[in-house]
C-alpha atoms as a PDB file:
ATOM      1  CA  UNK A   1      18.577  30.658  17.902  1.00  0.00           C
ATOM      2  CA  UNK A   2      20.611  28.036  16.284  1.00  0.00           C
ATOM      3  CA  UNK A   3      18.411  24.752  16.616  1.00  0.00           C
ATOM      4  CA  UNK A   4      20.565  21.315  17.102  1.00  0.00           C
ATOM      5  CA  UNK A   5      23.958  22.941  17.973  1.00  0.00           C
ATOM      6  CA  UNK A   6      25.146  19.157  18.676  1.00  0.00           C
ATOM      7  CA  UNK A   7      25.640  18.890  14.798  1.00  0.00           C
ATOM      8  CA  UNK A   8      27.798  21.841  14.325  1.00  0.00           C
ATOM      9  CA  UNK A   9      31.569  22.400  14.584  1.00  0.00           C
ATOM     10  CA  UNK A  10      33.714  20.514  16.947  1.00  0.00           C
ATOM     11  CA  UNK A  11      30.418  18.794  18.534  1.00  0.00           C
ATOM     12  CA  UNK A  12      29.176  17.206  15.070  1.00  0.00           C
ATOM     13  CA  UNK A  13      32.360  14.144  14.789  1.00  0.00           C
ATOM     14  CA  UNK A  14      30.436  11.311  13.284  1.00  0.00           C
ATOM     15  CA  UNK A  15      27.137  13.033  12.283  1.00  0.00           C
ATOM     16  CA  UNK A  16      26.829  13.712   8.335  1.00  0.00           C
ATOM     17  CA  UNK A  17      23.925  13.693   5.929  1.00  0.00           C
ATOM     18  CA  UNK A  18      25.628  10.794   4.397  1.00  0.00           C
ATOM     19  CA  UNK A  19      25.773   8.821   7.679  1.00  0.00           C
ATOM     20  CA  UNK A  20      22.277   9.307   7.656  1.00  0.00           C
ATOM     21  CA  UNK A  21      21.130   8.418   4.490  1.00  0.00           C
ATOM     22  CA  UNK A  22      22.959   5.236   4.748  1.00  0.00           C
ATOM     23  CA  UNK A  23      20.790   4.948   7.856  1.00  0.00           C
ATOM     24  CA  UNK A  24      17.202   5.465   5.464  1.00  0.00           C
ATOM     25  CA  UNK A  25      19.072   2.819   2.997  1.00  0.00           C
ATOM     26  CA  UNK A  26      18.873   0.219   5.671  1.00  0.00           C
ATOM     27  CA  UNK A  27      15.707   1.229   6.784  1.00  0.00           C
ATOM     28  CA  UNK A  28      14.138   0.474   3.746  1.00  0.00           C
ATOM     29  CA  UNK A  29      16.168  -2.633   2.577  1.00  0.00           C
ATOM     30  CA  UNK A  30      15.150  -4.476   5.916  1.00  0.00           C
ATOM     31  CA  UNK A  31      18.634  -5.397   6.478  1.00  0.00           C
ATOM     32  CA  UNK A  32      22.307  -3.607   6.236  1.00  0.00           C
ATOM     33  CA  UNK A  33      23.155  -6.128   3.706  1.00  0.00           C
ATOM     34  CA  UNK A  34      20.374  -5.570   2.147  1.00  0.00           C
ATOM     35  CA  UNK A  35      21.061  -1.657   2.021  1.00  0.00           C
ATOM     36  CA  UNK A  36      24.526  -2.798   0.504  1.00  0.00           C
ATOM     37  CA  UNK A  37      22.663  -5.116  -2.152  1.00  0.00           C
ATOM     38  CA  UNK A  38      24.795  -7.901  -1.314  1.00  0.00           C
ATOM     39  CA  UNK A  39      28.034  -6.449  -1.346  1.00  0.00           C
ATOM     40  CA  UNK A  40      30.447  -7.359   1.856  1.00  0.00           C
ATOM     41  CA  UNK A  41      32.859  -4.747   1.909  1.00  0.00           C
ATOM     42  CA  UNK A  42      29.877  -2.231   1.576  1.00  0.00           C
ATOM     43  CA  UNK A  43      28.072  -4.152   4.446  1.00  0.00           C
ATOM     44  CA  UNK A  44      30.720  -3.208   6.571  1.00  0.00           C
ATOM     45  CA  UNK A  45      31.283   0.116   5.532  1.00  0.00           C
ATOM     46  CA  UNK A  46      27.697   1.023   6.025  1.00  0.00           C
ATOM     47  CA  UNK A  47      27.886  -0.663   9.184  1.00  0.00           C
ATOM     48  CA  UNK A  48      30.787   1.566  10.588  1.00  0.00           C
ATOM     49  CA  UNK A  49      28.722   4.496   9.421  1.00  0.00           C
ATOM     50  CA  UNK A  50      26.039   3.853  11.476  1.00  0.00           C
ATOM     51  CA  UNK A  51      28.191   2.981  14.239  1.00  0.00           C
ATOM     52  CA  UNK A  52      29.556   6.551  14.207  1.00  0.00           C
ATOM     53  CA  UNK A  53      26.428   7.948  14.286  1.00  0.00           C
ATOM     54  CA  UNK A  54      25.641   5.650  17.108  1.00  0.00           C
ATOM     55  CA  UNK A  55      28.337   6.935  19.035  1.00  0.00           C
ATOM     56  CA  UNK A  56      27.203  10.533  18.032  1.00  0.00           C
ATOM     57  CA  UNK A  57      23.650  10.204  19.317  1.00  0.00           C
ATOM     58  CA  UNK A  58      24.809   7.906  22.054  1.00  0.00           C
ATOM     59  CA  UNK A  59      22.380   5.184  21.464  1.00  0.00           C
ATOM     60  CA  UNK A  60      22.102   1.719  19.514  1.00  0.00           C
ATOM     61  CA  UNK A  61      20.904   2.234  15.756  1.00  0.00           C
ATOM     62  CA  UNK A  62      21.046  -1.324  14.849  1.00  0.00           C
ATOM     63  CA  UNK A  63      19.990  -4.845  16.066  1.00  0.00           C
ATOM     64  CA  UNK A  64      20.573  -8.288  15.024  1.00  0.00           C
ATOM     65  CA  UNK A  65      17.246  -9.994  13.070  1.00  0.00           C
ATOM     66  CA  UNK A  66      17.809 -13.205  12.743  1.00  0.00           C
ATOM     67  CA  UNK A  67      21.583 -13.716  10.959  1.00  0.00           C
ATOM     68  CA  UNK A  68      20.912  -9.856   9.616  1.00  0.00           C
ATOM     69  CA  UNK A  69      22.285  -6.654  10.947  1.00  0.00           C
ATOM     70  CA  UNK A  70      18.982  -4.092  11.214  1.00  0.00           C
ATOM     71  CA  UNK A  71      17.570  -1.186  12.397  1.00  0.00           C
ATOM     72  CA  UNK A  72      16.710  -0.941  16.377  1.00  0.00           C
ATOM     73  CA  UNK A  73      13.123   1.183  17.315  1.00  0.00           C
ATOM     74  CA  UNK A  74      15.717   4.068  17.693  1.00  0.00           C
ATOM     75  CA  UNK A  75      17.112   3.593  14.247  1.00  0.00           C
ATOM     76  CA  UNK A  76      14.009   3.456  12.749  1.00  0.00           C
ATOM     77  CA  UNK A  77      12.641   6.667  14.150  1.00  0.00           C
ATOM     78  CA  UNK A  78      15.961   8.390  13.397  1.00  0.00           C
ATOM     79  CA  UNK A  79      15.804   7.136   9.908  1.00  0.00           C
ATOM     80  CA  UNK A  80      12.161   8.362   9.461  1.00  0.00           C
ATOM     81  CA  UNK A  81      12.814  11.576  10.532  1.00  0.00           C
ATOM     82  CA  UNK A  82      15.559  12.019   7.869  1.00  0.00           C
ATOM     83  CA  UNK A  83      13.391  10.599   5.230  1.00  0.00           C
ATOM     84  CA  UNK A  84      11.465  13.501   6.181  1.00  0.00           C
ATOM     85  CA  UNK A  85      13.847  16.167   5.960  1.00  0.00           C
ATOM     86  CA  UNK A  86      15.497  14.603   2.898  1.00  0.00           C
ATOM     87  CA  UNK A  87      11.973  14.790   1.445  1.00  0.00           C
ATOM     88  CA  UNK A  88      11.822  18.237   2.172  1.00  0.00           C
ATOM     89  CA  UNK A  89      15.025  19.091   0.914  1.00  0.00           C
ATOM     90  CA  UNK A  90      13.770  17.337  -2.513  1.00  0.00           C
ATOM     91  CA  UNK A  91      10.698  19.208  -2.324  1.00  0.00           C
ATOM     92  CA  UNK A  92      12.735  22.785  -2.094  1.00  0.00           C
ATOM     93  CA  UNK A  93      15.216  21.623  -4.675  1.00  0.00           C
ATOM     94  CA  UNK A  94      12.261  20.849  -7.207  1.00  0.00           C
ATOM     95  CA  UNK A  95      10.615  24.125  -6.200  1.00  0.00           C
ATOM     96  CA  UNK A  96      13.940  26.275  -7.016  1.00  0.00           C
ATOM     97  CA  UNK A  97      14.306  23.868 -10.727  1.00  0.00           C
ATOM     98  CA  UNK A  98      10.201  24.663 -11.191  1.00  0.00           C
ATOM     99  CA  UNK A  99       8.766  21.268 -11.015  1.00  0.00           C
ATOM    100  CA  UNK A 100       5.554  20.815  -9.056  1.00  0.00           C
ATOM    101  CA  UNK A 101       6.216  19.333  -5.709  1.00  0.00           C
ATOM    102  CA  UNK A 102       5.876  15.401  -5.552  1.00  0.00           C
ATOM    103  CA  UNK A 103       3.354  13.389  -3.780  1.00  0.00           C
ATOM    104  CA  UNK A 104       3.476   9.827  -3.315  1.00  0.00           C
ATOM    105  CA  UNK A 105       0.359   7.487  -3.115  1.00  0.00           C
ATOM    106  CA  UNK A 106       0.931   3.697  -2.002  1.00  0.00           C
ATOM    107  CA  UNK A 107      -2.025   1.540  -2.798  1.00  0.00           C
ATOM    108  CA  UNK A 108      -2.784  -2.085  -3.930  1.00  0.00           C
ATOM    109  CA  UNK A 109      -2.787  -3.127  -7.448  1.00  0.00           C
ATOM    110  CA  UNK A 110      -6.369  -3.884  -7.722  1.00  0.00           C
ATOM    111  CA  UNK A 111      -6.897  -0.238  -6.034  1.00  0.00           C
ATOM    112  CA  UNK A 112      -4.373   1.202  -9.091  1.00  0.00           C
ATOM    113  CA  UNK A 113      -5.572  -0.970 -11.692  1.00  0.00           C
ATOM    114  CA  UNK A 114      -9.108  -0.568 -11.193  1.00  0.00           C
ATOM    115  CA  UNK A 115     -10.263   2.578  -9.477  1.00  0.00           C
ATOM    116  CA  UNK A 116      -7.014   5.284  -9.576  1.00  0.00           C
ATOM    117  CA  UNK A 117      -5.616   4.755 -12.964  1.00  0.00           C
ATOM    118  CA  UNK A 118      -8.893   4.420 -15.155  1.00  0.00           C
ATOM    119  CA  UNK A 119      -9.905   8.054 -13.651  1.00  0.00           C
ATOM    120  CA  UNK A 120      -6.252   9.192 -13.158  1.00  0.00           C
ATOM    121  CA  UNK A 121      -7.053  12.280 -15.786  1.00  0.00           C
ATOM    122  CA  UNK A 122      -9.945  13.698 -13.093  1.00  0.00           C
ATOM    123  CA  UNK A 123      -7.635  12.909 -10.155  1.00  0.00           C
ATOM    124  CA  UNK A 124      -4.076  14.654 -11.322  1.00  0.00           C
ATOM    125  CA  UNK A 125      -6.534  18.184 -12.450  1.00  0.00           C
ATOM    126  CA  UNK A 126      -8.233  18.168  -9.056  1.00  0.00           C
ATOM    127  CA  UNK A 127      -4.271  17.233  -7.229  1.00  0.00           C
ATOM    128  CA  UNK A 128      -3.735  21.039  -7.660  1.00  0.00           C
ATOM    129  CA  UNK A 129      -0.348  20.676  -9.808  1.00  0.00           C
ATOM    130  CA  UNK A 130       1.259  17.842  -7.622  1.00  0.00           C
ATOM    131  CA  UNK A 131       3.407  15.099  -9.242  1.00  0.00           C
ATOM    132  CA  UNK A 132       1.780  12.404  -8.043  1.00  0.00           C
ATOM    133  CA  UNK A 133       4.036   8.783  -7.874  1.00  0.00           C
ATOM    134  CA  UNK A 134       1.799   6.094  -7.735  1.00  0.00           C
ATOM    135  CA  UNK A 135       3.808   2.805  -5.740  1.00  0.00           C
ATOM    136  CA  UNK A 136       2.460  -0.485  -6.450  1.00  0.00           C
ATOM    137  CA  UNK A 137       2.366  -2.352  -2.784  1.00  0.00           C
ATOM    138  CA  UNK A 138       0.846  -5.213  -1.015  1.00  0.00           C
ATOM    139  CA  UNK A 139      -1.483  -3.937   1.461  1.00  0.00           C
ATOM    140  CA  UNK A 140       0.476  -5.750   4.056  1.00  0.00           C
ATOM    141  CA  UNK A 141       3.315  -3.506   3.475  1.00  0.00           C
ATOM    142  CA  UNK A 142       1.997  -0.316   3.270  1.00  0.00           C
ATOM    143  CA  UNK A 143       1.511   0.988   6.511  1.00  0.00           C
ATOM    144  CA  UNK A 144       5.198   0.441   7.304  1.00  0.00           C
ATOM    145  CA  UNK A 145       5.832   1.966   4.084  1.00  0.00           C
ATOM    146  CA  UNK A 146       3.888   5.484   5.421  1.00  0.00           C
ATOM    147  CA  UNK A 147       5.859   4.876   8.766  1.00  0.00           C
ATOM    148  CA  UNK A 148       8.906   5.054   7.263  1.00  0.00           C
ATOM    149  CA  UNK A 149       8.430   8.045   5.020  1.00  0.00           C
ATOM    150  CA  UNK A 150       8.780   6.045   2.247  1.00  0.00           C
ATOM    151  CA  UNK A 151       5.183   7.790   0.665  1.00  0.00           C
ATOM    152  CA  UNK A 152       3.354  10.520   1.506  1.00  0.00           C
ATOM    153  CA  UNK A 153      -0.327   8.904   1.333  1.00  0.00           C
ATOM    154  CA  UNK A 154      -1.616   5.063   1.868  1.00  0.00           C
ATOM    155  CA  UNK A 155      -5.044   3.943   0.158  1.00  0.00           C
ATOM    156  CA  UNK A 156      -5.582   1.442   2.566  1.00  0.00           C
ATOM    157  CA  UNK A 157      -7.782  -0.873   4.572  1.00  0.00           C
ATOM    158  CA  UNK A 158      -8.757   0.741   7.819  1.00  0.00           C
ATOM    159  CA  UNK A 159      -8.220  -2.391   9.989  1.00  0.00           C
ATOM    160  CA  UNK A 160      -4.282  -2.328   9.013  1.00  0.00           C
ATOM    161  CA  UNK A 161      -4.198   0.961  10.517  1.00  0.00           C
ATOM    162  CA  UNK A 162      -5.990   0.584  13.369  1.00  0.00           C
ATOM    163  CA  UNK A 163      -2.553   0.971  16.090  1.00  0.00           C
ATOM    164  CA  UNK A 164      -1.197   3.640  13.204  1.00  0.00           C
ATOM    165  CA  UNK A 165      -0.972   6.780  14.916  1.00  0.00           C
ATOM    166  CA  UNK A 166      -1.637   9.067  11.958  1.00  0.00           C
ATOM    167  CA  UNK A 167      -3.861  11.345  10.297  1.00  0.00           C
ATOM    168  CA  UNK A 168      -6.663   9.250   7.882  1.00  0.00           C
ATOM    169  CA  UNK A 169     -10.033  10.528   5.667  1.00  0.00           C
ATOM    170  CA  UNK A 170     -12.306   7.725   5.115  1.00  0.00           C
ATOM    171  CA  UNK A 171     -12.499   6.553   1.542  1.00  0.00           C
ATOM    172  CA  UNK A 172     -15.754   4.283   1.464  1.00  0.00           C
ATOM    173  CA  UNK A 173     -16.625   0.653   1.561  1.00  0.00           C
ATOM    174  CA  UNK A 174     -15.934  -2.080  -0.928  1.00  0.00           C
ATOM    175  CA  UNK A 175     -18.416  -4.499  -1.086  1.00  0.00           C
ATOM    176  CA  UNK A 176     -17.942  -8.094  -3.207  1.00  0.00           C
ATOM    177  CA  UNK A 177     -20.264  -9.945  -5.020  1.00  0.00           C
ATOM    178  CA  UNK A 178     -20.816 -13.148  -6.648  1.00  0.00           C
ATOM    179  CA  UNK A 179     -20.024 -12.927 -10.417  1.00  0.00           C
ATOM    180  CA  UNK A 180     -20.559 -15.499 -13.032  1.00  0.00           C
ATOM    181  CA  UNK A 181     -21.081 -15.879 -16.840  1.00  0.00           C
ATOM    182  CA  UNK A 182     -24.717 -15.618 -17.911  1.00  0.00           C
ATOM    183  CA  UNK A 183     -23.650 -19.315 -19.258  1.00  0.00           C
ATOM    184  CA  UNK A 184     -23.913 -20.230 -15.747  1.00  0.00           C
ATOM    185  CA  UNK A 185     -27.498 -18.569 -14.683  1.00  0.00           C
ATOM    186  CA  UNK A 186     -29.458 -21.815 -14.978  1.00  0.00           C
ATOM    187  CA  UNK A 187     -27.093 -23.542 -12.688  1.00  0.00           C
ATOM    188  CA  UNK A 188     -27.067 -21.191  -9.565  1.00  0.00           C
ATOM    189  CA  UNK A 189     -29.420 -21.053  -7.018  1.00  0.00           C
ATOM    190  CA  UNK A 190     -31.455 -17.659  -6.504  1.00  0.00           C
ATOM    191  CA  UNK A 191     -31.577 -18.111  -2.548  1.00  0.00           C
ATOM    192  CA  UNK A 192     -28.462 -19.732  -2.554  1.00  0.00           C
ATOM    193  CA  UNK A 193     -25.675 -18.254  -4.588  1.00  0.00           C
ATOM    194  CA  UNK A 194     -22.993 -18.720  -2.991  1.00  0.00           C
ATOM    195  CA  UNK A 195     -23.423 -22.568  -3.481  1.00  0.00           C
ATOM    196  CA  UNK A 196     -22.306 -21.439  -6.482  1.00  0.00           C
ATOM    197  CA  UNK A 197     -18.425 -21.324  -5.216  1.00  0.00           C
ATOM    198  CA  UNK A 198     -18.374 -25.165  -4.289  1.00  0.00           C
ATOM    199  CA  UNK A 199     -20.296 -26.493  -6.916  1.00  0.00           C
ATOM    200  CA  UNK A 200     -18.692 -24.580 -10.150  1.00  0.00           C
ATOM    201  CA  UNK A 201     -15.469 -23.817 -11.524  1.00  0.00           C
ATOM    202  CA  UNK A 202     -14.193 -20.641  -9.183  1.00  0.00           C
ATOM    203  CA  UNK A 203     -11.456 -18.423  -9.990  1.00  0.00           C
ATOM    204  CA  UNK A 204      -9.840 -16.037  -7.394  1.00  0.00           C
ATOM    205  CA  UNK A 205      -6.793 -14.126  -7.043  1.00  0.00           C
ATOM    206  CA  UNK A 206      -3.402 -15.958  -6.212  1.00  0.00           C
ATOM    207  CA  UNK A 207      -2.200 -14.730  -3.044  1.00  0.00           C
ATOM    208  CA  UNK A 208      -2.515 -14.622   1.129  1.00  0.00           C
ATOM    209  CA  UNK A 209      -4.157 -11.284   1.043  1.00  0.00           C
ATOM    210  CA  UNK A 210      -7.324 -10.518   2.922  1.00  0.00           C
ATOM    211  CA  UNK A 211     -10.094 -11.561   0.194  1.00  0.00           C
ATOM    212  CA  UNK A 212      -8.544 -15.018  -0.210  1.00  0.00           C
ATOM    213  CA  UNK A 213      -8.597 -15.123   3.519  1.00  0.00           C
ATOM    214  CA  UNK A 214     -12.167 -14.209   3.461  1.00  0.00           C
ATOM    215  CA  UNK A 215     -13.144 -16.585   0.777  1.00  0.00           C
ATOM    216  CA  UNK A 216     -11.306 -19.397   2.655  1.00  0.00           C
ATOM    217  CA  UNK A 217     -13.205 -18.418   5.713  1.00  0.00           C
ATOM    218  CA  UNK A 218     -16.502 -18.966   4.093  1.00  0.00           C
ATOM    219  CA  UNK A 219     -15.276 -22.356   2.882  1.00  0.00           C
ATOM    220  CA  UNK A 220     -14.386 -23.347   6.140  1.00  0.00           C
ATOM    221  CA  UNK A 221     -17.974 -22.328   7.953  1.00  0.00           C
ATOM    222  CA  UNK A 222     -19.952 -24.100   5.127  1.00  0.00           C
ATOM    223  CA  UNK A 223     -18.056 -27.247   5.782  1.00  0.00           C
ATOM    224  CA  UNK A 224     -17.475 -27.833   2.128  1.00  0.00           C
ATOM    225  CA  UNK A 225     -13.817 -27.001   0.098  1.00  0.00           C
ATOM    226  CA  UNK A 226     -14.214 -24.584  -2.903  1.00  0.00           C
ATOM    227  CA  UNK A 227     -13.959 -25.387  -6.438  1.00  0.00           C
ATOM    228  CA  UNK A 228     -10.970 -23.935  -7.164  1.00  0.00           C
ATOM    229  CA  UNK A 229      -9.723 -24.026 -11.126  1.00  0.00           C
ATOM    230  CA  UNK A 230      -7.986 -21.143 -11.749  1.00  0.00           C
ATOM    231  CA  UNK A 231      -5.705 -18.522  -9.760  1.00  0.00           C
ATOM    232  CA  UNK A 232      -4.532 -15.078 -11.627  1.00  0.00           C
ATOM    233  CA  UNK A 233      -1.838 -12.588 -10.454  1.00  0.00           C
ATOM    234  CA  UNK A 234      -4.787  -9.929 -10.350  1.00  0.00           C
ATOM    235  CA  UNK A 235      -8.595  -9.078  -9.983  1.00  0.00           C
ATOM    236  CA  UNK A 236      -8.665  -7.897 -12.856  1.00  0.00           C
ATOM    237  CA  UNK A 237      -7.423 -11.304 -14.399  1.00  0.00           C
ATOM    238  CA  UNK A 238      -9.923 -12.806 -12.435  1.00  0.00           C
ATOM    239  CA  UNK A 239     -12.665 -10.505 -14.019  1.00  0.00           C
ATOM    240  CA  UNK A 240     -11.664 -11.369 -17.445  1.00  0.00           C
ATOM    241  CA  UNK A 241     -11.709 -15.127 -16.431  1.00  0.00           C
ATOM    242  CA  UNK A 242     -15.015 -14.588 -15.494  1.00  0.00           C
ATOM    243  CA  UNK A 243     -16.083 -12.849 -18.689  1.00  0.00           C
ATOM    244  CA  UNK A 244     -14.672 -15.384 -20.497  1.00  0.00           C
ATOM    245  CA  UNK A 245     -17.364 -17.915 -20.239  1.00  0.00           C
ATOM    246  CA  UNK A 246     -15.591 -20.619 -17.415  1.00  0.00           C
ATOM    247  CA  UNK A 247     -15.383 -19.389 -14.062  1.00  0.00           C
ATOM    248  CA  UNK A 248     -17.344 -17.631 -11.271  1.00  0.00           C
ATOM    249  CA  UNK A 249     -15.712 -15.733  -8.884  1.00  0.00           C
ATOM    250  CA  UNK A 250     -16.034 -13.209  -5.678  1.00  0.00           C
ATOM    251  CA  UNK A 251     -15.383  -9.669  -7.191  1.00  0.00           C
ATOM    252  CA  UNK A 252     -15.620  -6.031  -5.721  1.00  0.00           C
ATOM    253  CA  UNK A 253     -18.638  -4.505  -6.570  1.00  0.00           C
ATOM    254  CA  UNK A 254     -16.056  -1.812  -8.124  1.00  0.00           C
ATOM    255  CA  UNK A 255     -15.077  -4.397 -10.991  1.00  0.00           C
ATOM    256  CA  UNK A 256     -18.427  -4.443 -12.501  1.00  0.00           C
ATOM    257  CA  UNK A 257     -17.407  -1.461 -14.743  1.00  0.00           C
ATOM    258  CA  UNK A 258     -14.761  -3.390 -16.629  1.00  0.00           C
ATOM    259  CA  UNK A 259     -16.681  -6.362 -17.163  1.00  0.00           C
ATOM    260  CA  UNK A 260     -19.041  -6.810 -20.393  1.00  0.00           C
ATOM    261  CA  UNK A 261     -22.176  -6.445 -18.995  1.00  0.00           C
ATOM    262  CA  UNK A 262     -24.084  -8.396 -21.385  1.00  0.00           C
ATOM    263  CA  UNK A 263     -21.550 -11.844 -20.909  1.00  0.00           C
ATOM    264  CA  UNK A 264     -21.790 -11.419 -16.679  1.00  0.00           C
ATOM    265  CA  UNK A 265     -24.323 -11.763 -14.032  1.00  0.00           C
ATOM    266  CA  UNK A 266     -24.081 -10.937 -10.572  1.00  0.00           C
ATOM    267  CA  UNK A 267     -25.330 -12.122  -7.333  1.00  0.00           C
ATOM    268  CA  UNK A 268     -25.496 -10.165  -3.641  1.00  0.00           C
ATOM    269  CA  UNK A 269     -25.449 -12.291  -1.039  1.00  0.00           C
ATOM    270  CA  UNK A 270     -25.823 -11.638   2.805  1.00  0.00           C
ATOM    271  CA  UNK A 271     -23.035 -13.858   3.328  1.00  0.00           C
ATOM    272  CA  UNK A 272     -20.737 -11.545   1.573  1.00  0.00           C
ATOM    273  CA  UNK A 273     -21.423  -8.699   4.209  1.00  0.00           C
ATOM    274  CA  UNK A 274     -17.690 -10.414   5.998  1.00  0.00           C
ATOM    275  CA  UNK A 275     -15.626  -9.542   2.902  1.00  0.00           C
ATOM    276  CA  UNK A 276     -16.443  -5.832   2.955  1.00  0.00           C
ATOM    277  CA  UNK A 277     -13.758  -3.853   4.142  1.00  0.00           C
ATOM    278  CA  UNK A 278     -13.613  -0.146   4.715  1.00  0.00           C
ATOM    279  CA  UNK A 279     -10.635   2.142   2.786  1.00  0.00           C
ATOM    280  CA  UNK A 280      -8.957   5.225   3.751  1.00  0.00           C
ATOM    281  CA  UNK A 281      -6.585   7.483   2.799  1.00  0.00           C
ATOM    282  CA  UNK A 282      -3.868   7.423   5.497  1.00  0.00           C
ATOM    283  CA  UNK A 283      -0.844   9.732   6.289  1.00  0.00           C
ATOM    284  CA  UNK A 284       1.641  11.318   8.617  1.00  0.00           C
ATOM    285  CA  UNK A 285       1.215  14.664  10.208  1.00  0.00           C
ATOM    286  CA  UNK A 286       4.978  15.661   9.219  1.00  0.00           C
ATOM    287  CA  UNK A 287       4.306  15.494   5.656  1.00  0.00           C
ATOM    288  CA  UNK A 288       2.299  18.780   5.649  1.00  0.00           C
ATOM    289  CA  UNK A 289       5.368  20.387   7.294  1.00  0.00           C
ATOM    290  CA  UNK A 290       7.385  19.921   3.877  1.00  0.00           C
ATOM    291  CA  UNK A 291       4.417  19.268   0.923  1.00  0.00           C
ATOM    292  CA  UNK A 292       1.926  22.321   0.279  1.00  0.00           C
ATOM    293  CA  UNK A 293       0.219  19.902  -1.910  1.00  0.00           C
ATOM    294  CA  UNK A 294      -0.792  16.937   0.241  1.00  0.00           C
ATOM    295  CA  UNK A 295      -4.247  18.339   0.613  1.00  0.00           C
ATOM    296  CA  UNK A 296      -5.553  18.955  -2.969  1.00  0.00           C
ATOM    297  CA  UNK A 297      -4.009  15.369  -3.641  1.00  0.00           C
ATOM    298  CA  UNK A 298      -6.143  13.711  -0.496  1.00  0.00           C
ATOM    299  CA  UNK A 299      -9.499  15.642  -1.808  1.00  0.00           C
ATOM    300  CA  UNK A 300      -8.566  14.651  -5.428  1.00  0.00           C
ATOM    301  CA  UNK A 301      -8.714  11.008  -3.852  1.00  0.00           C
ATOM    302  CA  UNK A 302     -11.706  11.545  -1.492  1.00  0.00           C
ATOM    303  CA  UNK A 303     -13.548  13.069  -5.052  1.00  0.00           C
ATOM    304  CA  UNK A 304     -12.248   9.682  -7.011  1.00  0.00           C
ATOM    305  CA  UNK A 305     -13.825   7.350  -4.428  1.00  0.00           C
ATOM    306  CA  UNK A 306     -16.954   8.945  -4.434  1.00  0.00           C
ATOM    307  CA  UNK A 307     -17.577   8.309  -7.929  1.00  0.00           C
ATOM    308  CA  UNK A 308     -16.102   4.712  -7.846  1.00  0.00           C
ATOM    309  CA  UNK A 309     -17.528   2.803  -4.503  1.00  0.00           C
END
């Protein structure tokens, strides 16, 4: 039986892989313009494609988003499920050349930087002889990025996945403390620690994510505004800051192993308990249908977490 006669022969005018990648392009550029990086005449020529394969599938692809041309819900599932069969057509293609088949793993910096990457020797020999492609992400974007195909696996806060409907192993907690240079021992209070962030120079990480949030939520129930002197691009920045003799800061526990143990203190405090956040390791169903490797490279992660959190 011949499955999806509707894209053979006479029946297939305007369907073509190249209709559809176009259609993944756009999908992840946000925009058709986007997809065309700027270019006009491309615009419209990617724009036509996609029209065709509207009038193929008999149903609207795009939308208007503002002053951009994008995807409609339709679009967007149609483009995932050709990322999907695009990735398994990579996947056969490296098979047939003899390169291990390729998994891709979208996580946070301070989740590379910190916990994958200083133990990524342990984690490729248990990923049973995937290729794993580590993506660099902002947790915000990453479970749009597992939507779309884009990668295989998300390292990810639980809470961004809650309305996610896909297939997830839990990866532990990360809990946050109150670090500061032993300079500073004599000046924070035992019971009190976290006094610590209003009344001493406090460094912190630069962004909107969800530990700024936090740490601007404590601010706000104590009533008093944070001592803020220095913002880095990166926890781990932080952590140096920290080491270096100026600045306290609110740290996963997990950073303790790159600090110098005998230039840092730290503090537990039960008014850290909001920060903690529970990780998992989050993807699709499909991707099994096309990667034989997906499960040594989610136990190789599982076994990596274990030994960090």
């Amino acid at each position: 039986m011949v499955m999806f006669d509707k894209g053979f022969g006479a029946q297939s005018n305007g369907f073509s892989l190249e209709r559809m990648r176009r259609l993944v392009a756009v999908e992840e550029s946000k925009s058709i313009l986007g997809a065309a990086r700027g270019d006009k005449t491309t615009a419209a020529l990617i724009s036509r494609q996609i029209g065709e394969l509207e009038g193929f599938f008999g149903t609207p692809l795009r939308q208007k988003d503002g002053k951009l041309a994008n995807l409609s819900e339709d679009g967007r599932e149609l483009a995932s499920l050709t990322k999907g069969f695009l990735g398994a057509l990579e996947n056969f293609q490296d098979r047939i050349d003899g390169l291990p088949p390729r998994v891709v793993v979208g996580a946070g910096q301070s989740i590379l930087s910190n916990v994958i990457l200083p133990n990524l020797r342990s984690l490729s020999d248990e990923a049973g002889g995937a290729r794993l492609v580590f993506d660099n992400l902002r947790s915000e974007d990453l479970p749009d990025r597992l939507d779309s195909g884009a990668i295989d696996l998300a390292i990810v806060s639980e809470n961004r996945m809650a309305k996610k409907k896909v297939e997830k192993r839990n990866l532990g907690t990360v809990a946050y403390e109150l670090f500061a240079p032993k300079e500073f021992e004599d000046r924070i209070k035992a019971k009190k620690p976290l006094d610590a962030i209003f009344e001493l120079p406090f460094a912190t990480i630069g962004s909107t994510g969800e530990l700024r949030r936090g740490i601007d939520e404590l601010c706000r129930k104590a009533k008093k505004p944070l001592n803020l002197q220095l913002e880095c691009s990166s926890l781990l920045d932080v952590a140096f800051a920290v080491e270096s003799g100026s600045y306290c800061s609110i740290l996963p526990t997990f950073l303790r192993k790159r600090m110098d143990e005998s230039k840092v203190i730290s503090y537990r405090s039960p008014g850290l308990k909001a920060l903690e956040r529970k990780l998992c390791v989050a993807w699709k169903t499909s991707v099994y249908k096309y990667n034989c490797r997906i499960d040594f490279s989610i136990n190789a992660i599982l076994d990596t977490f274990r030994r960090c959190l």
